[in-house]
Protein backbone atom coordinates (compact mmCIF):
# COMPACT_ATOMS: atom_id res chain seq x y z
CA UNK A 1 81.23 92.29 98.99
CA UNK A 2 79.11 94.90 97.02
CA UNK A 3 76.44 94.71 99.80
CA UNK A 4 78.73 95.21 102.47
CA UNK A 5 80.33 98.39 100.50
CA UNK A 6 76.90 99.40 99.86
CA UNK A 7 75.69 99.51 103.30
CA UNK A 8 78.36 101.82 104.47
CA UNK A 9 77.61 104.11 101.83
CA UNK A 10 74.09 104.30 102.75
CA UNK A 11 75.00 104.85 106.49
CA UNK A 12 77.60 108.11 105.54
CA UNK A 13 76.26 111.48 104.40
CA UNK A 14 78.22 112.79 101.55
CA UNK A 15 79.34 108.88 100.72
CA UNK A 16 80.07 109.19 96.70
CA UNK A 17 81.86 105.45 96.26
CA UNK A 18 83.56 102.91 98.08
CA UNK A 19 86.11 100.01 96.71
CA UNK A 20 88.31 97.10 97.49
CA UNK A 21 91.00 97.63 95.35
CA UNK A 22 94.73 95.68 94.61
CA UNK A 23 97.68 98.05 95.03
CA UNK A 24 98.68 97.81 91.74
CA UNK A 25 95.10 99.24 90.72
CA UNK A 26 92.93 96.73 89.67
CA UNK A 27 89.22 97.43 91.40
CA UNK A 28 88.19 93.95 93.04
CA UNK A 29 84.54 95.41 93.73
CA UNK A 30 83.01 98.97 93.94
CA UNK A 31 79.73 100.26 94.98
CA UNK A 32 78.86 103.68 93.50
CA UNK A 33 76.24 105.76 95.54
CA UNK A 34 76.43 109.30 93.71
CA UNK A 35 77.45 110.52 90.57
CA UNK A 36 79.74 113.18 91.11
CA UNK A 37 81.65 115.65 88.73
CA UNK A 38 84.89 114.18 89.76
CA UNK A 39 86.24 110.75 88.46
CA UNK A 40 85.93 108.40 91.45
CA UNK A 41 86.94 105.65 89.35
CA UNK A 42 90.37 107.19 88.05
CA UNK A 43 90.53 108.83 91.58
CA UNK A 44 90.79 105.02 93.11
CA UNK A 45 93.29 103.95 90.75
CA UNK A 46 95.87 107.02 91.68
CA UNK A 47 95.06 106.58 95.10
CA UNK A 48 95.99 103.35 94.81
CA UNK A 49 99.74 104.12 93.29
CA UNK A 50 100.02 106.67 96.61
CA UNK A 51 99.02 104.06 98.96
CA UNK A 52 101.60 101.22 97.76
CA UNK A 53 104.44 104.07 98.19
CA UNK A 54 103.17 104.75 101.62
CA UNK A 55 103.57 100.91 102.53
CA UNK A 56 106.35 100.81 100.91
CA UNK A 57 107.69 104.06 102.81
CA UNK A 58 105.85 102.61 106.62
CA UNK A 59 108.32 99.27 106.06
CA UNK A 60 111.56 100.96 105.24
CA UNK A 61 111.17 103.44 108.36
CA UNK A 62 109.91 99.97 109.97
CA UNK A 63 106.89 101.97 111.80
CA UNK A 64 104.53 98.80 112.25
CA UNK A 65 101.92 97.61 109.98
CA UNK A 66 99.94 100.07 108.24
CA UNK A 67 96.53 100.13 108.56
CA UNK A 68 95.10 103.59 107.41
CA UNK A 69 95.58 106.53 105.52
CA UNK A 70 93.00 109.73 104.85
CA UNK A 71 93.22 111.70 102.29
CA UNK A 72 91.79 115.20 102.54
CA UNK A 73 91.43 117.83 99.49
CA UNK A 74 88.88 121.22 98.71
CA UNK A 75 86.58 118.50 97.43
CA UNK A 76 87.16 115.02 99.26
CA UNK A 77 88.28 113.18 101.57
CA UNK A 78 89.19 109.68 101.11
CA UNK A 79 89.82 106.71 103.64
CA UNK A 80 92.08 103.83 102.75
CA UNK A 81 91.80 100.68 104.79
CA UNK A 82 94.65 97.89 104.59
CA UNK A 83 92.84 94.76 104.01
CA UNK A 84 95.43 92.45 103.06
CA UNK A 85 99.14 92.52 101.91
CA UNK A 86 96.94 92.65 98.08
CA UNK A 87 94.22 94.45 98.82
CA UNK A 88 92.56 97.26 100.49
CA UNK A 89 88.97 99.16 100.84
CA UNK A 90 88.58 102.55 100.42
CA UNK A 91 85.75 105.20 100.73
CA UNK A 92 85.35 108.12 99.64
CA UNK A 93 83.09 111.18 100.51
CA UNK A 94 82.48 114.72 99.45
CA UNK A 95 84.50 117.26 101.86
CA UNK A 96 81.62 118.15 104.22
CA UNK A 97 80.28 114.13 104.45
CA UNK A 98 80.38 112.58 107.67
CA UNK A 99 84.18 111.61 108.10
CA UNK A 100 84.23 109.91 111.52
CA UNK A 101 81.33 108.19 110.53
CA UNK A 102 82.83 107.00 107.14
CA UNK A 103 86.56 105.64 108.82
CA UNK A 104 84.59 103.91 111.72
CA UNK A 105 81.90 102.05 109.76
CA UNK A 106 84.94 101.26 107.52
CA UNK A 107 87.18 99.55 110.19
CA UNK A 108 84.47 97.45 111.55
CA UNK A 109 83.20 96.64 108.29
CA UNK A 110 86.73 95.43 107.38
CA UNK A 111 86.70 92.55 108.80
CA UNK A 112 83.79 91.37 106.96
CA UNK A 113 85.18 92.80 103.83
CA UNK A 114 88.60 90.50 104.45
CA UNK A 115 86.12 87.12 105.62
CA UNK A 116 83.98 87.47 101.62
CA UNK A 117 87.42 88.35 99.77
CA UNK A 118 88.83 85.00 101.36
């Protein structure tokens, strides 16, 4: 998993960390391009709380399966890709990285991501 989370770091400018993560917070695997002055680590783990209200939120209002949610601050952006009712892969960049590049290699990669988890 680390080389596949690697690789689409190395393909995204501004790429500072990617992760497959549980909902409930626990990092699965992580590949760390950049040290950066904020926290990606801690960063991942609140992201993760937001994310599980968002499911939580997409089934009440029964609005289909979600997939993926972006994140965008003064200093980031994060992508969050569902992997699994457990489990999902995020990425995240500085604010000027490549976006589009980031949430496409990301969905494609996913796949893969979901076939080494299993």
């Amino acid at each position: 998993m680390r080389e596949t989370l690697s690789s689409i770091l190395l393909s995204v400018d501004g790429a500072l960390a990617a992760f497959i993560m549980a909902y409930d917070g626990i990092p699965i695997d992580e590949a760390v391009l950049e040290q950066s002055e904020i926290d990606v680590q801690l960063l991942a783990v609140e992201y993760a709380t937001v994310l599980k209200e968002i499911k939580l939120a997409v089934n009440i209002i029964k609005a289909g399966d979600m997939e993926e949610v972006s994140i965008s601050t003064n200093q980031t952006r994060v992508v969050m890709r569902v992997l699994n009712d457990e489990m999902f892969a995020a990425l995240i960049m500085k604010r000027d990285g490549n976006f589009g590049k980031g949430q496409y290699l990301l969905k494609i990669k996913s796949s893969e991501l979901i076939r080494e988890l299993g």
